[in-house]
PDB file of N, CA and C in Angstrom:
ATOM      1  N   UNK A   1     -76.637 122.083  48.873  1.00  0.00           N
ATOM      2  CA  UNK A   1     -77.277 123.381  48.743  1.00  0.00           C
ATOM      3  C   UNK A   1     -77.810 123.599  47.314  1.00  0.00           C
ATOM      4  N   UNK A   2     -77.121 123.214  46.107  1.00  0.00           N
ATOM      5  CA  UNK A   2     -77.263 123.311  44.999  1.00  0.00           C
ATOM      6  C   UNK A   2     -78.893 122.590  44.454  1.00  0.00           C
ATOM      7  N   UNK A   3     -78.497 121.295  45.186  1.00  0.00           N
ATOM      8  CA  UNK A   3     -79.592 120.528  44.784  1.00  0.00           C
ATOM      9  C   UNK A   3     -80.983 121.061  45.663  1.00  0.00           C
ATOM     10  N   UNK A   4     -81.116 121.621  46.302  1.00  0.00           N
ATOM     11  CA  UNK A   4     -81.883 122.042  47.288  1.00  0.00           C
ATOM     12  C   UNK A   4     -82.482 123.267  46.413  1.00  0.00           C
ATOM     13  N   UNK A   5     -81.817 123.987  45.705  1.00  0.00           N
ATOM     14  CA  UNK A   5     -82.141 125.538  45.274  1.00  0.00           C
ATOM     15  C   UNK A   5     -83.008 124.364  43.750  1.00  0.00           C
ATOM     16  N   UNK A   6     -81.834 123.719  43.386  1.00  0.00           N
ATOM     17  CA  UNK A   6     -82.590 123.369  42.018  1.00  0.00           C
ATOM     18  C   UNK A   6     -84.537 122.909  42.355  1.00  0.00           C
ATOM     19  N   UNK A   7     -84.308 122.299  43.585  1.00  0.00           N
ATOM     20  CA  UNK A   7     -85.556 121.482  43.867  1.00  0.00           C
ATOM     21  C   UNK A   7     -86.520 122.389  43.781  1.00  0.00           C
ATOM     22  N   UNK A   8     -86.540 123.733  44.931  1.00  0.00           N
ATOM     23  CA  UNK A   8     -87.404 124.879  44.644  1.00  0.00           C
ATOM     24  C   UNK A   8     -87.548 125.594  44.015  1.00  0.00           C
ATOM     25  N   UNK A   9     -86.679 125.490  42.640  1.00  0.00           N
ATOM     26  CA  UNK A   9     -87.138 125.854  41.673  1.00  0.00           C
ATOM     27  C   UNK A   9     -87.966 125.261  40.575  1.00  0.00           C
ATOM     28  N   UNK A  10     -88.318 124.260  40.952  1.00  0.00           N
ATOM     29  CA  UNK A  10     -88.357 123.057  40.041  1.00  0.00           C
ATOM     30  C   UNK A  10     -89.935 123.167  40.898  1.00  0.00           C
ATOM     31  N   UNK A  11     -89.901 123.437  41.997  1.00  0.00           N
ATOM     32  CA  UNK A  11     -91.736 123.060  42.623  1.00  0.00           C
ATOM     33  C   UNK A  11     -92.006 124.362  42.102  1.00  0.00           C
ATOM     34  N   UNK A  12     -91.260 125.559  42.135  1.00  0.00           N
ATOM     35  CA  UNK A  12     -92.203 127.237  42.379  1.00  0.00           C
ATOM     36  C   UNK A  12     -92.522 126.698  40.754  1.00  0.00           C
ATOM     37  N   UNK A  13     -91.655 126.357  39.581  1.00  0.00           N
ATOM     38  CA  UNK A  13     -92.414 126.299  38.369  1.00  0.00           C
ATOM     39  C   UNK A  13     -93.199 126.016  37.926  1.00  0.00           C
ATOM     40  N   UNK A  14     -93.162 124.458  38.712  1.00  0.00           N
ATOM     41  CA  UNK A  14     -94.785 123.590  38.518  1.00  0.00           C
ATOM     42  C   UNK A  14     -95.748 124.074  39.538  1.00  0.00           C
ATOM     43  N   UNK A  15     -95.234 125.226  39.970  1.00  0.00           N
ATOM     44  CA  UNK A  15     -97.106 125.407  40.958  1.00  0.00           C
ATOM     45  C   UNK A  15     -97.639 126.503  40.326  1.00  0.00           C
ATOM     46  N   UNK A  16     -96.149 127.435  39.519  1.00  0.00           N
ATOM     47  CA  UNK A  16     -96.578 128.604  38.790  1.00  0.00           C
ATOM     48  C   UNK A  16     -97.043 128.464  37.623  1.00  0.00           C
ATOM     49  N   UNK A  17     -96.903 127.545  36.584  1.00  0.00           N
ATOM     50  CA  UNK A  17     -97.331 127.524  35.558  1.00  0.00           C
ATOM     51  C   UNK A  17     -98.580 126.099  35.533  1.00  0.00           C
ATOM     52  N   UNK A  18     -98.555 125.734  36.799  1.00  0.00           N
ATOM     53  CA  UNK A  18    -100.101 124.708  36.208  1.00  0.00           C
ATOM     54  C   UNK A  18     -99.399 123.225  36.393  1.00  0.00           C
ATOM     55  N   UNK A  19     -98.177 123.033  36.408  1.00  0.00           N
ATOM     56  CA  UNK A  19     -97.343 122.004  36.192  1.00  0.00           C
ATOM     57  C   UNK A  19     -96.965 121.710  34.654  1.00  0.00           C
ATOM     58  N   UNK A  20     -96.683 122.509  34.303  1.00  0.00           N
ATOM     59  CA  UNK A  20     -96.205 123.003  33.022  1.00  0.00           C
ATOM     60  C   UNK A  20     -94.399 123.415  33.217  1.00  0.00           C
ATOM     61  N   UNK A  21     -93.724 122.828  32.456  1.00  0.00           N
ATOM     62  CA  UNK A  21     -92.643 123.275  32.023  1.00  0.00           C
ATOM     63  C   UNK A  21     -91.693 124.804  31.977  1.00  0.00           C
ATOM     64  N   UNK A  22     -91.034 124.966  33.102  1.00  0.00           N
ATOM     65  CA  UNK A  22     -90.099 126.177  33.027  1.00  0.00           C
ATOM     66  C   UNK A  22     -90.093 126.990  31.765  1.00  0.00           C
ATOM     67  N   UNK A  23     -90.053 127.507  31.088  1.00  0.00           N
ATOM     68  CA  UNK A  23     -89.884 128.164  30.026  1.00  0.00           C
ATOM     69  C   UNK A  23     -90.151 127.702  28.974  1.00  0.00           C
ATOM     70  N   UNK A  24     -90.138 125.983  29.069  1.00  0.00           N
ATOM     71  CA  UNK A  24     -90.146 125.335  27.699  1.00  0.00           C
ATOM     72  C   UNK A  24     -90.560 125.439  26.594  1.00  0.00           C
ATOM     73  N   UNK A  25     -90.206 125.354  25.384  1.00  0.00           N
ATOM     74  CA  UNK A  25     -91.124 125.766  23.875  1.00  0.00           C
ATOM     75  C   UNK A  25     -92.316 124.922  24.088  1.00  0.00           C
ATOM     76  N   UNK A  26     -93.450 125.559  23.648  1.00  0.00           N
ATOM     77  CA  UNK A  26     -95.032 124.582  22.942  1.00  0.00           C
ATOM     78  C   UNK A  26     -94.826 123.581  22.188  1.00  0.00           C
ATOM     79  N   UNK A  27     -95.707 122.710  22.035  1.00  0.00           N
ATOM     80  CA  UNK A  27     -95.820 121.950  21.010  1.00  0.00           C
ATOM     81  C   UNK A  27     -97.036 121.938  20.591  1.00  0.00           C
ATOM     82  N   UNK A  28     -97.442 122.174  19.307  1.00  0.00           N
ATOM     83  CA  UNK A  28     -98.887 122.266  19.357  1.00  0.00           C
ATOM     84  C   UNK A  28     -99.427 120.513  18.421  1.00  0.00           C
ATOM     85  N   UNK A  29    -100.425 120.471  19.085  1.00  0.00           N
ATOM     86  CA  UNK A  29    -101.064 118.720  18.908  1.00  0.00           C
ATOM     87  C   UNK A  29    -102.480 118.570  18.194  1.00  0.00           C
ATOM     88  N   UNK A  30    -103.288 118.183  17.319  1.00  0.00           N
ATOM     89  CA  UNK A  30    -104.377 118.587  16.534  1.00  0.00           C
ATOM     90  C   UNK A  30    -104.669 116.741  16.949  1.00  0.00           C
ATOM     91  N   UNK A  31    -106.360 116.456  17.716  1.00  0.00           N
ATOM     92  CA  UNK A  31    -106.851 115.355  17.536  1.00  0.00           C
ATOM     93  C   UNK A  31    -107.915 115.803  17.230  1.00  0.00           C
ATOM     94  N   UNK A  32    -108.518 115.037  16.354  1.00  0.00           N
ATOM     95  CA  UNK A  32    -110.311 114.857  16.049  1.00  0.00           C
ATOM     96  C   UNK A  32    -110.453 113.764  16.843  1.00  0.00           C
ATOM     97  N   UNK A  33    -111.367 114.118  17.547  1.00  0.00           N
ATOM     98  CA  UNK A  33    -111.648 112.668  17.916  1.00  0.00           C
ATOM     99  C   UNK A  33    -112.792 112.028  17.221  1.00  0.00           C
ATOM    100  N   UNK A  34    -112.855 110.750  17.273  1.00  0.00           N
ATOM    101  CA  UNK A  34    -113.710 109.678  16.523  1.00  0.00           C
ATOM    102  C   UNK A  34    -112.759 109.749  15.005  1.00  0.00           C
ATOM    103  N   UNK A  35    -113.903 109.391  14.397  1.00  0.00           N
ATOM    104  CA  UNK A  35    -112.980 109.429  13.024  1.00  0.00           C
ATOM    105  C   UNK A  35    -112.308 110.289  12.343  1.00  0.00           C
ATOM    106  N   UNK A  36    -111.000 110.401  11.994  1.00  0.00           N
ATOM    107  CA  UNK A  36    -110.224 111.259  11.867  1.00  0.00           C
ATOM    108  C   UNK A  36    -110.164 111.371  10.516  1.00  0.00           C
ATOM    109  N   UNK A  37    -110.212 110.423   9.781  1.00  0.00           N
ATOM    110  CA  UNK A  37    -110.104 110.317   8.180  1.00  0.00           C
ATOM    111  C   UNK A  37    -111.426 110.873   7.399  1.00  0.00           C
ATOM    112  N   UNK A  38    -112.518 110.830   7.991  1.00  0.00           N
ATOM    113  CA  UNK A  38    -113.472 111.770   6.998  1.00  0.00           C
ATOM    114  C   UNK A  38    -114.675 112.026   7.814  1.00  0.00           C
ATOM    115  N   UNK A  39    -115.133 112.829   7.955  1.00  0.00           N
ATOM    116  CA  UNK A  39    -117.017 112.540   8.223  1.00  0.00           C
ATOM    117  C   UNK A  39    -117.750 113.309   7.383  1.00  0.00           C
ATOM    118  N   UNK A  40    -119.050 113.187   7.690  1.00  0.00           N
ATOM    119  CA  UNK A  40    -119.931 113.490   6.680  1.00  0.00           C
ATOM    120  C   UNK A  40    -120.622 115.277   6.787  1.00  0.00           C
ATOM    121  N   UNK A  41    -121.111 115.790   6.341  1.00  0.00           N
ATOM    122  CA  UNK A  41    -121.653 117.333   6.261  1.00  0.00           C
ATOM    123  C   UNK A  41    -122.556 117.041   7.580  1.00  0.00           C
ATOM    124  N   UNK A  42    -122.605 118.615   8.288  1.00  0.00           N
ATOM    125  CA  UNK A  42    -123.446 118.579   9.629  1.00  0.00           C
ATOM    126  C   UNK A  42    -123.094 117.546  10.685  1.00  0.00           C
ATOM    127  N   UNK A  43    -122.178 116.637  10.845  1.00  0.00           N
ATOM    128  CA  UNK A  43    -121.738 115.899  11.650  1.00  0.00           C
ATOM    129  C   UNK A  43    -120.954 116.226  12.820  1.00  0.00           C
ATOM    130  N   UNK A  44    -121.279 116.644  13.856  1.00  0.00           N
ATOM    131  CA  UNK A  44    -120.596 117.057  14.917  1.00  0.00           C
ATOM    132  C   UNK A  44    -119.245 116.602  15.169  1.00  0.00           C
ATOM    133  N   UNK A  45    -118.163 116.947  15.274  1.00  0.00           N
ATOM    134  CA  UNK A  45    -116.819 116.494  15.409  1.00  0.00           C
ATOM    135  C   UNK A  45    -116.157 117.131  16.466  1.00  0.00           C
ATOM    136  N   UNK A  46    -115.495 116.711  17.829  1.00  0.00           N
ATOM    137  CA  UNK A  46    -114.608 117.416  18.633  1.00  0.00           C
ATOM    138  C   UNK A  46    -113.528 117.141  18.135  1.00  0.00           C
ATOM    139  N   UNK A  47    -112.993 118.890  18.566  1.00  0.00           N
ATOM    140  CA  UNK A  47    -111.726 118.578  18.025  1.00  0.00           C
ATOM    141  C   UNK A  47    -110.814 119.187  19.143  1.00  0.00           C
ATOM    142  N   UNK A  48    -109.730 118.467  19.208  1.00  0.00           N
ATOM    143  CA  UNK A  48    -108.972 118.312  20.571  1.00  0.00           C
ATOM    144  C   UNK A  48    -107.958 118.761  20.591  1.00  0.00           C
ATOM    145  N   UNK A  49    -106.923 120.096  21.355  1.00  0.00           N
ATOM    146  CA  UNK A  49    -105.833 120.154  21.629  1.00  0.00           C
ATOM    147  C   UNK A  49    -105.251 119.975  22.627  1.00  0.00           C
ATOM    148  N   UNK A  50    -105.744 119.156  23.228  1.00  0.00           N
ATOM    149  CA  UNK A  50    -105.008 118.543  24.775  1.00  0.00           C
ATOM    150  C   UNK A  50    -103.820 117.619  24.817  1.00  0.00           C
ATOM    151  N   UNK A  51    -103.824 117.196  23.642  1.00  0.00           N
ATOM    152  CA  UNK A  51    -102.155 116.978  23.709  1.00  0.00           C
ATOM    153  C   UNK A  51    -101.248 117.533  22.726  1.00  0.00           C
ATOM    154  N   UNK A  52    -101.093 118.920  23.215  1.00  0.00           N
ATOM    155  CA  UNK A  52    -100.575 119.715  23.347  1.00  0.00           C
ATOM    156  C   UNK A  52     -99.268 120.039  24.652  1.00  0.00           C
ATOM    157  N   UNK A  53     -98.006 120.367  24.165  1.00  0.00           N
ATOM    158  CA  UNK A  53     -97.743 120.537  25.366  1.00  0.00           C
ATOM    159  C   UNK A  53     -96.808 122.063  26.097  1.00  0.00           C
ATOM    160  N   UNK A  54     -96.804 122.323  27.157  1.00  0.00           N
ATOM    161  CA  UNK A  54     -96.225 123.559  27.695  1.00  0.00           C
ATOM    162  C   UNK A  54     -97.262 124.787  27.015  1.00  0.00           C
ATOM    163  N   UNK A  55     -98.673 124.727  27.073  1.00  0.00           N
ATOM    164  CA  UNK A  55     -99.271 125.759  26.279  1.00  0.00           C
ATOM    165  C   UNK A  55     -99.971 126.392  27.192  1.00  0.00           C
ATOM    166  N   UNK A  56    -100.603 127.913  27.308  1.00  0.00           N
ATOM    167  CA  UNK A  56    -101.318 128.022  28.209  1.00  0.00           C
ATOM    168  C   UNK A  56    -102.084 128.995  27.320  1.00  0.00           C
ATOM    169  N   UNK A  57    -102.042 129.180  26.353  1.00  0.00           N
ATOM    170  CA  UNK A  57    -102.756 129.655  24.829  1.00  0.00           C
ATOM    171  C   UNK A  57    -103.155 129.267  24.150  1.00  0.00           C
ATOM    172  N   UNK A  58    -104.425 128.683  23.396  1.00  0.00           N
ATOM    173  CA  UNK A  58    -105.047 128.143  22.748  1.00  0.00           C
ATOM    174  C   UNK A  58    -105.996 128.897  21.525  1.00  0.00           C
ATOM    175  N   UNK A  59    -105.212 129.298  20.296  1.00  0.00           N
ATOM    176  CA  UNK A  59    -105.567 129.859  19.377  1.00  0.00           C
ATOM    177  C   UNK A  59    -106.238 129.285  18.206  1.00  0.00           C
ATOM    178  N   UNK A  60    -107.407 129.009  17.941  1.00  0.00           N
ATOM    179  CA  UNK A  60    -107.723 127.832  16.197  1.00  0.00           C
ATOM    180  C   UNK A  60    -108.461 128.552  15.283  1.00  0.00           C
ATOM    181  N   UNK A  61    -108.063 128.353  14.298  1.00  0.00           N
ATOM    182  CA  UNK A  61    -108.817 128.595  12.558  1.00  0.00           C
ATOM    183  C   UNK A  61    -108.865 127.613  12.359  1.00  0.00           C
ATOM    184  N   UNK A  62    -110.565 127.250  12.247  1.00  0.00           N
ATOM    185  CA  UNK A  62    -110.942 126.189  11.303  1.00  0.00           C
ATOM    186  C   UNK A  62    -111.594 126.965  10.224  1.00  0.00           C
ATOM    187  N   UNK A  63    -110.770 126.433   8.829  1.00  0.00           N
ATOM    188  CA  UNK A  63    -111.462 126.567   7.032  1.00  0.00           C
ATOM    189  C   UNK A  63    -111.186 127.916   6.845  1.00  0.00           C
ATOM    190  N   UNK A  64    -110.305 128.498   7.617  1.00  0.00           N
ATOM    191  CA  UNK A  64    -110.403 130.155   7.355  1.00  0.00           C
ATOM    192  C   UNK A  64    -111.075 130.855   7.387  1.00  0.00           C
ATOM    193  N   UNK A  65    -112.358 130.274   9.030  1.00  0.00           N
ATOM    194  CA  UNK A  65    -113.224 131.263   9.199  1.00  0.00           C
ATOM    195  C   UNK A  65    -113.649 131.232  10.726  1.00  0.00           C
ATOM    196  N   UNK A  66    -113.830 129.833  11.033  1.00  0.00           N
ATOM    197  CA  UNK A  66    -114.188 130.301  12.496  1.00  0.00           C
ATOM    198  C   UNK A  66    -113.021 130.384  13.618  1.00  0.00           C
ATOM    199  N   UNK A  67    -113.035 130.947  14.482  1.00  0.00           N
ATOM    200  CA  UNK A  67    -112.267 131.230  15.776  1.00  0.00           C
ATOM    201  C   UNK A  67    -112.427 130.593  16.991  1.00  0.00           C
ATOM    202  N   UNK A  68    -111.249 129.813  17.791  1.00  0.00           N
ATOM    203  CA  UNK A  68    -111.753 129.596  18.770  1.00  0.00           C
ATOM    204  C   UNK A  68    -110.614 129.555  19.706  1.00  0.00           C
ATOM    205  N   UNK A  69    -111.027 129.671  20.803  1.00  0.00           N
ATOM    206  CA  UNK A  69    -109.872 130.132  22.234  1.00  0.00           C
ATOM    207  C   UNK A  69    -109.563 128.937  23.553  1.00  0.00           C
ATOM    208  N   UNK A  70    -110.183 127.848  23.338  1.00  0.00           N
ATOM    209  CA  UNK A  70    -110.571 126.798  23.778  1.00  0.00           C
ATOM    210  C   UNK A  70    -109.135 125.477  23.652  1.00  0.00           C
ATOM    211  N   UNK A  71    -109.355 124.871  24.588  1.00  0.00           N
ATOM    212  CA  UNK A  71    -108.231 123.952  24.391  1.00  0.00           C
ATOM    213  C   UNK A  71    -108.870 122.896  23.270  1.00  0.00           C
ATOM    214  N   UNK A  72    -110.453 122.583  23.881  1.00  0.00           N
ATOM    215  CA  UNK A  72    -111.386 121.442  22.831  1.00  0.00           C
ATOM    216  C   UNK A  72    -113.043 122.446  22.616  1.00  0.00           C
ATOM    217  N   UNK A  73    -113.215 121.555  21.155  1.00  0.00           N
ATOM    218  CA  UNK A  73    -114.173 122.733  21.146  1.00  0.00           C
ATOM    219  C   UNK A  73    -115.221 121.303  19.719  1.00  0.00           C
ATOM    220  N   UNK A  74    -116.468 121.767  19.560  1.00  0.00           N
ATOM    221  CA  UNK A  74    -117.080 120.964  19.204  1.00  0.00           C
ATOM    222  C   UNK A  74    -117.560 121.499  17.742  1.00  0.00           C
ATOM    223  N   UNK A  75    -117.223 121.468  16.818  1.00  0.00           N
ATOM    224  CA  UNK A  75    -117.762 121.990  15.356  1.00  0.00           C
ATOM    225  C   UNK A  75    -118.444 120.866  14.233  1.00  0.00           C
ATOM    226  N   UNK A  76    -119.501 121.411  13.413  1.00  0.00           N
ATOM    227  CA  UNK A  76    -120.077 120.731  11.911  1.00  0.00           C
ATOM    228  C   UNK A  76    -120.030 121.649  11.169  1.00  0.00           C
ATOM    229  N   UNK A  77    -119.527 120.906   9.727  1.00  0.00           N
ATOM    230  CA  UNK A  77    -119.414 121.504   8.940  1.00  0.00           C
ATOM    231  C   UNK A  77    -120.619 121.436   7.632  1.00  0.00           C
ATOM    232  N   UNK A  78    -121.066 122.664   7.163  1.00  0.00           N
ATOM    233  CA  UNK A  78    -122.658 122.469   6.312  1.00  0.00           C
ATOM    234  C   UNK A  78    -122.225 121.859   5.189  1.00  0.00           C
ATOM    235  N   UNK A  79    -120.470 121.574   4.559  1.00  0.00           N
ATOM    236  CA  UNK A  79    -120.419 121.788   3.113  1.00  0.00           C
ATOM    237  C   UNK A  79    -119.329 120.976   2.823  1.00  0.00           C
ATOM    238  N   UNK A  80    -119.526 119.980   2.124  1.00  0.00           N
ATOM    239  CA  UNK A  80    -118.078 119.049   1.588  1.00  0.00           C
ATOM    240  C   UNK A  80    -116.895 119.445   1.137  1.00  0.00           C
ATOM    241  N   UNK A  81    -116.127 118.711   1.506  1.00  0.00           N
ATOM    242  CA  UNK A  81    -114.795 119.738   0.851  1.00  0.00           C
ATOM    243  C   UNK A  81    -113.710 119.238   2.029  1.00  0.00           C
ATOM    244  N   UNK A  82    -112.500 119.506   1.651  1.00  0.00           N
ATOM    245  CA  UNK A  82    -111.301 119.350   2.878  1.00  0.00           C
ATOM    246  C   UNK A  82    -111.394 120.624   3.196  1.00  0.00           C
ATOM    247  N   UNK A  83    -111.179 120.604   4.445  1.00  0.00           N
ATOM    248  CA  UNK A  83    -111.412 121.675   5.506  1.00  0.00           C
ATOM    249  C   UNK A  83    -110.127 121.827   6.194  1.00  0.00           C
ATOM    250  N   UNK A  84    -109.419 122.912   6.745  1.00  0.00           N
ATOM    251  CA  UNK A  84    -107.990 123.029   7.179  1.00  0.00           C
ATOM    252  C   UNK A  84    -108.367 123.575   8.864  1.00  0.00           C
ATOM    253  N   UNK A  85    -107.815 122.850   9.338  1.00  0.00           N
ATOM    254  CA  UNK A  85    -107.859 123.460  10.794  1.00  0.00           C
ATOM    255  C   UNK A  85    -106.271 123.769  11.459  1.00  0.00           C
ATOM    256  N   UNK A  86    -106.071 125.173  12.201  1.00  0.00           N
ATOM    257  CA  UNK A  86    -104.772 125.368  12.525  1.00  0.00           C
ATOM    258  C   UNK A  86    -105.092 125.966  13.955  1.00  0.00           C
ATOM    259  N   UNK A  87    -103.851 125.429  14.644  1.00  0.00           N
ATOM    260  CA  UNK A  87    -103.744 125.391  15.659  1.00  0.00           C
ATOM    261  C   UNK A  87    -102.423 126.135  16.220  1.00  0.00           C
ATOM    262  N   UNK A  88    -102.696 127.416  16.851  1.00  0.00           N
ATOM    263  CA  UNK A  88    -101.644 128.090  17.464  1.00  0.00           C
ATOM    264  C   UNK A  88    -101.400 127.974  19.056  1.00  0.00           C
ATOM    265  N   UNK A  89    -100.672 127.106  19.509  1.00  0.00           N
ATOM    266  CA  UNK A  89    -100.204 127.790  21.266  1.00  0.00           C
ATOM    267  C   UNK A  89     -99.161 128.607  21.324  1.00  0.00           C
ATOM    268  N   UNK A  90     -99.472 128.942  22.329  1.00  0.00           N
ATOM    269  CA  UNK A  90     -98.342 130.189  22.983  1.00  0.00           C
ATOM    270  C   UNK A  90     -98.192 129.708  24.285  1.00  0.00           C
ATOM    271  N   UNK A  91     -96.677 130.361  25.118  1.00  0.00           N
ATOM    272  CA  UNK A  91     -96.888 130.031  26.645  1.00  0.00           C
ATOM    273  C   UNK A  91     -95.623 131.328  26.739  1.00  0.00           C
ATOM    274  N   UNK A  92     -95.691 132.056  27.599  1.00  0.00           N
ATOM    275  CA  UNK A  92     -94.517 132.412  27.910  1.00  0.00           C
ATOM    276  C   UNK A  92     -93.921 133.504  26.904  1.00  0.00           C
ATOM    277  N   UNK A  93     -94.682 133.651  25.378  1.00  0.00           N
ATOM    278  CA  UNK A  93     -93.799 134.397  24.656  1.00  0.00           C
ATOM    279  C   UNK A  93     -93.337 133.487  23.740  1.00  0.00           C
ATOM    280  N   UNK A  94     -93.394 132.266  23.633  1.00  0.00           N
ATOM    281  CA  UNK A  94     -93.099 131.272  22.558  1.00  0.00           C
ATOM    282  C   UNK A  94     -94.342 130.613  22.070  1.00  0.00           C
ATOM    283  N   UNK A  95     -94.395 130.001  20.669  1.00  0.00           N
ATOM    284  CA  UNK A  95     -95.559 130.265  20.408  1.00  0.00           C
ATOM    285  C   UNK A  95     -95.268 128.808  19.385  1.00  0.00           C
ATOM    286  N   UNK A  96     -95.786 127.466  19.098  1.00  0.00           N
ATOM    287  CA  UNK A  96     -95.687 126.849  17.884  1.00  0.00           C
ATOM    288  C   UNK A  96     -97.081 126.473  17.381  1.00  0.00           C
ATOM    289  N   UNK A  97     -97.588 126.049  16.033  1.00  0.00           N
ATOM    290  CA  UNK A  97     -98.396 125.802  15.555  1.00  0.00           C
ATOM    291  C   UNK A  97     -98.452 124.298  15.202  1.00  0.00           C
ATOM    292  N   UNK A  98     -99.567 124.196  14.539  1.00  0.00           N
ATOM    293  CA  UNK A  98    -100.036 123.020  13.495  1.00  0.00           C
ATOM    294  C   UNK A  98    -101.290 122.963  12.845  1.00  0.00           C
ATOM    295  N   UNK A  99    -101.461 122.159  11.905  1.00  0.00           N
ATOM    296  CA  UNK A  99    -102.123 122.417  10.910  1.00  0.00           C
ATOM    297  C   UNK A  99    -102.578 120.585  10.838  1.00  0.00           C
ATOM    298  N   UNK A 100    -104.116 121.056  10.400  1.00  0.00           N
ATOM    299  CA  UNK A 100    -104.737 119.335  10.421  1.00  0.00           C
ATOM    300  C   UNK A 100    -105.792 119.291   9.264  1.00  0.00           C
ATOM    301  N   UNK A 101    -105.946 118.661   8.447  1.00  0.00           N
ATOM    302  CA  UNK A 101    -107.030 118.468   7.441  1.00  0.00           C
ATOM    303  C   UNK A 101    -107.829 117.427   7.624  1.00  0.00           C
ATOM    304  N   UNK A 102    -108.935 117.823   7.394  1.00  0.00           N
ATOM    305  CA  UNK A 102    -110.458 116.744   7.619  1.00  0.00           C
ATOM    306  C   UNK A 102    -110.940 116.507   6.347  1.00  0.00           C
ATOM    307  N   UNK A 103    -111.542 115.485   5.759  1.00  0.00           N
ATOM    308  CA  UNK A 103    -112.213 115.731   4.596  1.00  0.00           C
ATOM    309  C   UNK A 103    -113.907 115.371   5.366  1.00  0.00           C
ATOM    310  N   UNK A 104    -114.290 116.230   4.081  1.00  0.00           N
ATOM    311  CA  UNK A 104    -116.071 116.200   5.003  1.00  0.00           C
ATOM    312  C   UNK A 104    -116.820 115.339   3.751  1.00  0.00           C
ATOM    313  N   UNK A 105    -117.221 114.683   3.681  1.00  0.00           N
ATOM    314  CA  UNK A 105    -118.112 114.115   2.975  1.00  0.00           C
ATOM    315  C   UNK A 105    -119.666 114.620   2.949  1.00  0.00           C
ATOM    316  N   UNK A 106    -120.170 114.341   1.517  1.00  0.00           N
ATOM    317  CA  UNK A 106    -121.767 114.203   1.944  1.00  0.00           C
ATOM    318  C   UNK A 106    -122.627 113.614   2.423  1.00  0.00           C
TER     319      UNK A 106
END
């Protein structure tokens, strides 16, 4: 009986949250994809939070200015310099971050 209750609880979670994790804390995950170590000014760069995990919130500051709500999202930058990108999920009321630096070249 026990194992039976655990089981349906274990499907109602993963059908309720997406197949996402019971309550579990976030983890928040920062990829650039392509080159991660530098690119150049005006260079299109995706940048990826899909591995990420238990999130169903997707919060980003890139450079301390733009906003975005997106799990992946596609940005260039006009101006050299290291650039800070942060990354907030939430799910549930729990919430973790991370933080990723790019350097942009000319």
């Amino acid at each position: 009986m026990l194992k039976e209750l655990l089981l349906y609880f274990f499907v109602f979670c993963a059908v309720a949250l997406g197949l996402q994790s019971c309550g579990g804390k976030p983890f928040a995950c920062i990829k650039v994809e392509g080159n991660e170590d530098s690119i150049h000014v005006n260079q299109p760069v995706t940048i990826n939070g899909y591995c990420s995990s238990n999130a169903n919130e997707y919060n980003w500051q890139v450079d301390l200015d733009s906003i975005y709500f997106t799990p992946r999202f596609t940005i260039s930058f006009p101006t050299a310099g290291e650039k800070e990108i942060y990354l907030f999920v939430a799910n549930r009321g729990k919430s973790a971050a991370a933080i990723k630096k790019i350097t942009v070249r000319p």
